[in-house]
C-alpha atoms as a PDB file:
ATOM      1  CA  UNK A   1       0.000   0.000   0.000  1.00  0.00           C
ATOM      2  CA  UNK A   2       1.184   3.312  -0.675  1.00  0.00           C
ATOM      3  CA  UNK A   3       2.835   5.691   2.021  1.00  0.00           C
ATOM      4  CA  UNK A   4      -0.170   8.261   1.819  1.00  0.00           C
ATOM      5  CA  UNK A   5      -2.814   5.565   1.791  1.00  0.00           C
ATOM      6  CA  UNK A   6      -1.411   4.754   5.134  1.00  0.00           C
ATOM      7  CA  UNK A   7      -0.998   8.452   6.072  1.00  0.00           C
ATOM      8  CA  UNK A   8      -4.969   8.370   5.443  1.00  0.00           C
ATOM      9  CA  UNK A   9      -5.994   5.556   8.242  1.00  0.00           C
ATOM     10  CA  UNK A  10      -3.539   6.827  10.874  1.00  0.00           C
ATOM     11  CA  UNK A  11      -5.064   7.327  13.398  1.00  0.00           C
ATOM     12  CA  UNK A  12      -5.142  10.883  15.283  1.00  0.00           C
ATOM     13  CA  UNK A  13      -3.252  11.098  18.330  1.00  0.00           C
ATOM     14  CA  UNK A  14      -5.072  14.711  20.137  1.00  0.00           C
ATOM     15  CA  UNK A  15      -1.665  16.511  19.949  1.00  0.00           C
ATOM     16  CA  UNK A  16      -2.049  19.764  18.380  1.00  0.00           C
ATOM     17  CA  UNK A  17      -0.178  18.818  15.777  1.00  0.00           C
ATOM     18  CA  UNK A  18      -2.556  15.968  14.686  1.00  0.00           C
ATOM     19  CA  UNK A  19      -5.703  18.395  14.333  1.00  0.00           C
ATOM     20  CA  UNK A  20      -5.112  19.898  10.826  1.00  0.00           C
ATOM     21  CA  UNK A  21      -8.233  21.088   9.842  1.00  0.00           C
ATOM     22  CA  UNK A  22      -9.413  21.162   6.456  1.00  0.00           C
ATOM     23  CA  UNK A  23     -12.640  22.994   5.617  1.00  0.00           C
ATOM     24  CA  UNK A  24     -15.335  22.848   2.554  1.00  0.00           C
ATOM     25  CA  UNK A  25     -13.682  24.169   0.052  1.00  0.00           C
ATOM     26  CA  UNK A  26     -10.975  21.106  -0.107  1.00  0.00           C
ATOM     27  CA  UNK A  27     -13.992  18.571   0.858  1.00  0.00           C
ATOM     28  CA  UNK A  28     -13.705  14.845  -0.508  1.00  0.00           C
ATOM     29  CA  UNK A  29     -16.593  13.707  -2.406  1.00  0.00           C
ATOM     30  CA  UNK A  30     -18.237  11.532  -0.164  1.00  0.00           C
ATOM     31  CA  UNK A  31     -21.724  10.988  -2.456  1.00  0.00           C
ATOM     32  CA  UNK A  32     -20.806   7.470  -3.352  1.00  0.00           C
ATOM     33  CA  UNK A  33     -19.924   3.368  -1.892  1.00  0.00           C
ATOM     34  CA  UNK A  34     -19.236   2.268   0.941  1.00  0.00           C
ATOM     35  CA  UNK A  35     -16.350   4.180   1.878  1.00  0.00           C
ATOM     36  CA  UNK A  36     -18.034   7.435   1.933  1.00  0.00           C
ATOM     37  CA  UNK A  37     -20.881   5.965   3.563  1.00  0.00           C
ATOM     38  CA  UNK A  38     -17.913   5.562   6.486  1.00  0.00           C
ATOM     39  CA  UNK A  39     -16.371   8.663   6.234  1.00  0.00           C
ATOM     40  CA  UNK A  40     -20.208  10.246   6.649  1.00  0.00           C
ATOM     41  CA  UNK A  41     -20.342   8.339   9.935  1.00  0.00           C
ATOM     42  CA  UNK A  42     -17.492   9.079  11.386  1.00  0.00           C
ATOM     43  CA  UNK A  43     -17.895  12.659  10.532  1.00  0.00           C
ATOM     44  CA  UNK A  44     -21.245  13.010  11.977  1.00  0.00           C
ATOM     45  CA  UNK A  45     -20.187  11.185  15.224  1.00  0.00           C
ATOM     46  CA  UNK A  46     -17.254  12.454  15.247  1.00  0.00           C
ATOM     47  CA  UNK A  47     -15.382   9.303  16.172  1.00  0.00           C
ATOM     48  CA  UNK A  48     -11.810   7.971  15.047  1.00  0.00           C
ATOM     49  CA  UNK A  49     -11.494   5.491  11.928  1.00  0.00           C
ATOM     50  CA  UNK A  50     -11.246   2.546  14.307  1.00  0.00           C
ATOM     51  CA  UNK A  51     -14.290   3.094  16.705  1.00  0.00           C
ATOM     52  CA  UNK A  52     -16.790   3.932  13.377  1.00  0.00           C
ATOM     53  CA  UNK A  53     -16.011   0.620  11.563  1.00  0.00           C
ATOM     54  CA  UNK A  54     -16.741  -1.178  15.230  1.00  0.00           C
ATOM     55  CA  UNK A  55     -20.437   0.337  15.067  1.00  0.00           C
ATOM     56  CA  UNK A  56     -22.908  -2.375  15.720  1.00  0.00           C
ATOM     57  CA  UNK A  57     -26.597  -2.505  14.687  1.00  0.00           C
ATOM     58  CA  UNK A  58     -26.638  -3.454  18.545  1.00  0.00           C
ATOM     59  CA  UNK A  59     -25.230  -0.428  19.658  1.00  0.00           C
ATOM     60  CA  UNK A  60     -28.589   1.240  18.720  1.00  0.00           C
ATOM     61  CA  UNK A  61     -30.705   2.187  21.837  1.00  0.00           C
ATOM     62  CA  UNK A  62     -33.366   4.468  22.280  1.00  0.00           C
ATOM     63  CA  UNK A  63     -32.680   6.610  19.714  1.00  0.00           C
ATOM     64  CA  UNK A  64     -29.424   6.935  20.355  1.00  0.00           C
ATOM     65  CA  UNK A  65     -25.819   5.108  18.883  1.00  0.00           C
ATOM     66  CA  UNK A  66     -24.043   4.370  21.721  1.00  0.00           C
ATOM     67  CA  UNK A  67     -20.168   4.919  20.733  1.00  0.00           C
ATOM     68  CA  UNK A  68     -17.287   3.066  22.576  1.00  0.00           C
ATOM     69  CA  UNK A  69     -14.069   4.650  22.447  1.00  0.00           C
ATOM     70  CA  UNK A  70     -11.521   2.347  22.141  1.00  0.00           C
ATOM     71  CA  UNK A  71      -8.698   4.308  22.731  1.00  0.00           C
ATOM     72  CA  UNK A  72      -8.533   5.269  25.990  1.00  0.00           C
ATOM     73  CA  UNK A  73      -8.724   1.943  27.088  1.00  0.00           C
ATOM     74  CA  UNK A  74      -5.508   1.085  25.455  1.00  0.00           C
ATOM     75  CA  UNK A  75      -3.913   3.705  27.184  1.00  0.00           C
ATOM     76  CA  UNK A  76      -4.712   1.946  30.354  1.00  0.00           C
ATOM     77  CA  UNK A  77      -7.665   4.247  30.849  1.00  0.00           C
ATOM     78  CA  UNK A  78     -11.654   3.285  31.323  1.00  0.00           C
ATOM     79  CA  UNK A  79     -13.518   2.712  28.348  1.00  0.00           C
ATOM     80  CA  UNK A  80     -15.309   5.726  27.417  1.00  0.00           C
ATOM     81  CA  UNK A  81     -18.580   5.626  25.901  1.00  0.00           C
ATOM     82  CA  UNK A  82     -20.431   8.636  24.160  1.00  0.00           C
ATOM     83  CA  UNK A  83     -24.261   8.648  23.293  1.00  0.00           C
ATOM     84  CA  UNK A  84     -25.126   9.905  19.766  1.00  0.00           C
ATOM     85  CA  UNK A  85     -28.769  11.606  19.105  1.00  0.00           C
ATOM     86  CA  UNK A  86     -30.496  10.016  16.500  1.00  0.00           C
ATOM     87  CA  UNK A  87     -33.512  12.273  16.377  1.00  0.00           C
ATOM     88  CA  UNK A  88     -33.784  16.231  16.870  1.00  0.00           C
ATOM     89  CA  UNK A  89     -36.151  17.655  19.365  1.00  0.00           C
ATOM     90  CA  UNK A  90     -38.981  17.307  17.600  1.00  0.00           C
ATOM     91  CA  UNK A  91     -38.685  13.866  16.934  1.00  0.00           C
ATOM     92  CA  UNK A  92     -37.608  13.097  13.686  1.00  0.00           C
ATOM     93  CA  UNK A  93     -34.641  11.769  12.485  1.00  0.00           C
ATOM     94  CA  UNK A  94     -31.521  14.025  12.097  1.00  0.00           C
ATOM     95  CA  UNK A  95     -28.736  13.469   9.592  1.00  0.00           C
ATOM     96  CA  UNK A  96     -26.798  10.732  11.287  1.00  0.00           C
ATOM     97  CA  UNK A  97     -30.177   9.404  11.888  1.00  0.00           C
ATOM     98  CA  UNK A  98     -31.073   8.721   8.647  1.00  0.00           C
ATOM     99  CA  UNK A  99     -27.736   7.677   7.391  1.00  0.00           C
ATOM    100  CA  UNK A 100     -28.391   4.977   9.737  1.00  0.00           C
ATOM    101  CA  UNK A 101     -31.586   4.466   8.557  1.00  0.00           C
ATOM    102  CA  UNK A 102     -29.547   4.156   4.870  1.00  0.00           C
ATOM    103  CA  UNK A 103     -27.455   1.346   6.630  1.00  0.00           C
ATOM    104  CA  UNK A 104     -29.782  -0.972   7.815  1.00  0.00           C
ATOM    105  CA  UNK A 105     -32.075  -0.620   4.420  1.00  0.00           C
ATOM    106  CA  UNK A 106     -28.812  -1.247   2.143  1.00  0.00           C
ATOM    107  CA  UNK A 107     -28.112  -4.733   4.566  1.00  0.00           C
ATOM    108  CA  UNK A 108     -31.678  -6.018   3.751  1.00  0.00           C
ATOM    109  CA  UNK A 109     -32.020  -9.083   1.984  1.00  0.00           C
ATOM    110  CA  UNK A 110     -27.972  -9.167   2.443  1.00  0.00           C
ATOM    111  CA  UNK A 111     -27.079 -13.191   1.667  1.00  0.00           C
ATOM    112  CA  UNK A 112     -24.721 -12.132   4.571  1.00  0.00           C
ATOM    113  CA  UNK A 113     -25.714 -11.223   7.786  1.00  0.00           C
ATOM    114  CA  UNK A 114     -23.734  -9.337  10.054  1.00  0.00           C
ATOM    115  CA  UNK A 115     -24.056  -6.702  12.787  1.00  0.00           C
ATOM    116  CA  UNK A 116     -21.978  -4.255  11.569  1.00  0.00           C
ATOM    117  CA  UNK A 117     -23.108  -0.850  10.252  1.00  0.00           C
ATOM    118  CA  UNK A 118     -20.386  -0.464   7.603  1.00  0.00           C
ATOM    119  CA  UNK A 119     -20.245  -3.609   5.524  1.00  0.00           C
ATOM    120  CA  UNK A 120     -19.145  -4.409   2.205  1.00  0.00           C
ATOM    121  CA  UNK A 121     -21.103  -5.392  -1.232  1.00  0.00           C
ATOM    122  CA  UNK A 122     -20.710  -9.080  -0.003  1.00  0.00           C
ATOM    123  CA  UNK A 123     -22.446  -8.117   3.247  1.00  0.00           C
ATOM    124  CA  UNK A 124     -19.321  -8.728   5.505  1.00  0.00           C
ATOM    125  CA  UNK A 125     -17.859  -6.105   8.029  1.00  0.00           C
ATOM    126  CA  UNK A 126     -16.065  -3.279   6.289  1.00  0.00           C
ATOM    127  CA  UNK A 127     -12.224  -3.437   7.089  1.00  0.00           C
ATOM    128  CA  UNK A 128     -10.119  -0.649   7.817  1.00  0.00           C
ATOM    129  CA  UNK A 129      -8.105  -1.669   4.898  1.00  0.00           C
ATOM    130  CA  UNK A 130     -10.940  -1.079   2.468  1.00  0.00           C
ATOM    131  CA  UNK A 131     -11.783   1.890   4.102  1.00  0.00           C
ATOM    132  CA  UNK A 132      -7.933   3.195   3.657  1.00  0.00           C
ATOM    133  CA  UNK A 133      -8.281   2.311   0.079  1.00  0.00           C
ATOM    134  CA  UNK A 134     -11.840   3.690  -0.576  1.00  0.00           C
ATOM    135  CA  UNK A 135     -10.864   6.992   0.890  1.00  0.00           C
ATOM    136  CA  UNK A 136      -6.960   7.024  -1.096  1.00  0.00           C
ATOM    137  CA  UNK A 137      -9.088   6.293  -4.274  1.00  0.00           C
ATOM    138  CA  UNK A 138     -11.782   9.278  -3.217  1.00  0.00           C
ATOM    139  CA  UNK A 139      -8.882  11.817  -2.789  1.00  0.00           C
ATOM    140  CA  UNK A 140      -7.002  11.013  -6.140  1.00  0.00           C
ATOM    141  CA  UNK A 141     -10.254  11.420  -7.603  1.00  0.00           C
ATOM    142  CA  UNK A 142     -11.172  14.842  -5.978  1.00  0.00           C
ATOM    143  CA  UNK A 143      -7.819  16.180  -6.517  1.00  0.00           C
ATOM    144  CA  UNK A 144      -7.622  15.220 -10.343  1.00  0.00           C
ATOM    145  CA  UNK A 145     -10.998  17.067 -10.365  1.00  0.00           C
ATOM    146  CA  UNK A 146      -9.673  20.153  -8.923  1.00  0.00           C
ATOM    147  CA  UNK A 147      -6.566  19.801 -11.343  1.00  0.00           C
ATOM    148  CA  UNK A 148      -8.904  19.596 -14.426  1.00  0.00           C
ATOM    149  CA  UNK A 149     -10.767  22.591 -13.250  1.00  0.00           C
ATOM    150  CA  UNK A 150      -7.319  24.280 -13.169  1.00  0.00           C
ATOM    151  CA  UNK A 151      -7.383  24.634  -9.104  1.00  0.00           C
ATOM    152  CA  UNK A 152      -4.027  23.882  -8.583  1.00  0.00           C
ATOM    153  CA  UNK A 153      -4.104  25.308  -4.832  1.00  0.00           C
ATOM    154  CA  UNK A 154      -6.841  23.239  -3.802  1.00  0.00           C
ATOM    155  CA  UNK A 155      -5.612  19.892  -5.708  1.00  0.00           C
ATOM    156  CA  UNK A 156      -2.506  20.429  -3.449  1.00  0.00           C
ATOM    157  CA  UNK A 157      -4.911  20.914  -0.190  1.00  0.00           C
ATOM    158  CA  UNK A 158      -7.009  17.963  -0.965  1.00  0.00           C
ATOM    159  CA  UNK A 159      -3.478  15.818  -1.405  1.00  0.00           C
ATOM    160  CA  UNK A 160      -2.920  16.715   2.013  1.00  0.00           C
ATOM    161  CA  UNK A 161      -6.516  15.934   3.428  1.00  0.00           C
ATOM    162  CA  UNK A 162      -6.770  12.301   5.672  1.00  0.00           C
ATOM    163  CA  UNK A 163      -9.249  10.857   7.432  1.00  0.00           C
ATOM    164  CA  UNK A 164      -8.411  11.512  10.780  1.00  0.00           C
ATOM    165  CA  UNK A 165      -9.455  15.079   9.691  1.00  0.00           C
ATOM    166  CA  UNK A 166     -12.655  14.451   9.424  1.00  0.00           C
ATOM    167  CA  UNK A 167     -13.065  14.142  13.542  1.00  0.00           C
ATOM    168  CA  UNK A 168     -10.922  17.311  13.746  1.00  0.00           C
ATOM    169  CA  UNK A 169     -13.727  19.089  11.321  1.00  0.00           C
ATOM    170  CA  UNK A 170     -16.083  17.697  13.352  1.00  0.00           C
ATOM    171  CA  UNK A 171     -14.628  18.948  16.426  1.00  0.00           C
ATOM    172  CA  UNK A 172     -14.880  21.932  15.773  1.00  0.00           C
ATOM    173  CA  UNK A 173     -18.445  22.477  14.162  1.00  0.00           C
ATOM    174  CA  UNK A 174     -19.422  21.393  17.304  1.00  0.00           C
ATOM    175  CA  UNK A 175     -17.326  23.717  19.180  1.00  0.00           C
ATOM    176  CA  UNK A 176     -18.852  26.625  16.971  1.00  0.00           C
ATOM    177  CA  UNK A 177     -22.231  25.990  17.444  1.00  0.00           C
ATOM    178  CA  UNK A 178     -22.629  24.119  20.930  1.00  0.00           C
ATOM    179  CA  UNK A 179     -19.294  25.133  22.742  1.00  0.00           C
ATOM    180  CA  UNK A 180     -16.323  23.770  23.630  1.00  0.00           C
ATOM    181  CA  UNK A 181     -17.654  21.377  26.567  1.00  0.00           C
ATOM    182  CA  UNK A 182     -19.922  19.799  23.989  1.00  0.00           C
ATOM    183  CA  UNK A 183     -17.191  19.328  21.813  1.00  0.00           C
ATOM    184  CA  UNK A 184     -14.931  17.627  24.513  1.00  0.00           C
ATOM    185  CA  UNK A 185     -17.780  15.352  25.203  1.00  0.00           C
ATOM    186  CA  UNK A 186     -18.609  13.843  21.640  1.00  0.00           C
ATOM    187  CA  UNK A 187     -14.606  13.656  21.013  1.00  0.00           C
ATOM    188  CA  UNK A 188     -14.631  11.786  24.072  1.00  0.00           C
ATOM    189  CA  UNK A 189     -11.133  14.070  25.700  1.00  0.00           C
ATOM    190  CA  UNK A 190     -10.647  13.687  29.511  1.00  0.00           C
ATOM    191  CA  UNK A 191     -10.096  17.837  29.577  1.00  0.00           C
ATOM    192  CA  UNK A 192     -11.244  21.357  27.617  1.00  0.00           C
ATOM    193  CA  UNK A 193      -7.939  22.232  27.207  1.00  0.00           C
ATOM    194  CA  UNK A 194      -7.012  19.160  25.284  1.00  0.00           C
ATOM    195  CA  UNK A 195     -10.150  20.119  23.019  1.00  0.00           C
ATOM    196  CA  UNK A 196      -8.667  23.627  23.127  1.00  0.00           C
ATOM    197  CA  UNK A 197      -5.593  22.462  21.642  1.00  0.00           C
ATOM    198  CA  UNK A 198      -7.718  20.026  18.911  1.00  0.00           C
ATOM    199  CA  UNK A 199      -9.420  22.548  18.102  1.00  0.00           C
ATOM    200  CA  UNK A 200      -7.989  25.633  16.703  1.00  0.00           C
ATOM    201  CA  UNK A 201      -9.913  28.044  14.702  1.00  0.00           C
ATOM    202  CA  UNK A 202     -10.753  30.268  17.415  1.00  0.00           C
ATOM    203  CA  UNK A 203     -13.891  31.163  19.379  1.00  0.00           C
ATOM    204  CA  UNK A 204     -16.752  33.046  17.154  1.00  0.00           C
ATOM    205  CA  UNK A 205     -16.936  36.267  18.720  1.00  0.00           C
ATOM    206  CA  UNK A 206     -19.408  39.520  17.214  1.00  0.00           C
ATOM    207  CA  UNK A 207     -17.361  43.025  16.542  1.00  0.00           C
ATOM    208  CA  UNK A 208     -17.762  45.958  19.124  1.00  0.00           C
ATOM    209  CA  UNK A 209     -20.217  47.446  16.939  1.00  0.00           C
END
């Protein structure tokens, strides 16, 4: 596998230096297969490569995805677990909602079955491999676009785009519009100031006048 597929799986490490953000304008297209499917999930939970393809059907409770983060516990710490909304206040289903809803209608009639969320065409548990790959092919794709529409600049950002960005993106929409606390507790961080660091576009703040 190439050097920058691997680059793309790596898992973040919440050191400052691992939350590179990269913003709209150098988005990966995302629209299509199973890969993107992943990369929508772990987006809208906000959860690291490893913990998204370890979503269960199971792990759906009350209209909620209950999220176990793995890596804390192999840093010797407790398990942490983080429960995701699957419905707004009013009741019906919000975006990750009905991506889920996408999931379990695409594993009907599956020859297969498995508990997973994120499976393959064959019905079998999506591997991070195939995710590694999906997203590598995803990102040559959007780049060549960018090249072709003579968006040289942006080619070069997308290049540079991997998954682990993604949670860092997420991060910080949810800092932005639910505050920093929120934000620690979907990324799952034992303190605000690692979030602070994780973060770093800077508090929204109105001018004097």
């Amino acid at each position: 596998m190439a050097a920058s597929s691997k680059n793309a799986m790596r898992e973040d490490s919440d050191e400052p230096e691992a939350a590179k953000h990269r913003y709209k304008e150098e988005r990966i297209d995302r629209s299509k297969g199973t890969a993107a499917s992943a990369m929508d999930l772990a987006y809208l939970t906000g959860q690291r490569p490893a913990d998204t393809l370890k979503m269960r059907e199971t792990d759906i409770r009350d209209s909620m995805l209950v999220v176990k983060q793995g890596k804390s516990e192999k840093d010797g710490q407790a398990e942490k677990i983080v429960r995701v909304r699957l419905k707004d206040d009013a009741g019906a289903l919000n975006e990750l909602g009905l991506l889920i809803e996408e999931f379990l209608k695409r594993k009907r009639g599956q020859a297969v079955r498995n508990l997973a969320l994120v499976i393959s065409k064959g019905g079998y548990a999506f591997t991070a491999s195939g995710l590694d790959n999906g997203f590598e092919r995803a990102r040559i794709k959007a780049a060549a676009a960018a090249e072709k529409a003579g968006q040289a600049d942006l080619a070069a950002r997308i290049r540079g785009f991997q998954f682990r960005d993604l949670r860092a993106k997420a991060g910080t929409e949810k800092a932005d519009s639910d505050g920093l606390m929120e934000a620690q507790r979907q990324l799952g961080h034992s303190s605000v100031t690692m979030t602070e660091h994780y973060v770093r576009l800077g508090q929204i703040v109105t001018p004097t006048k």
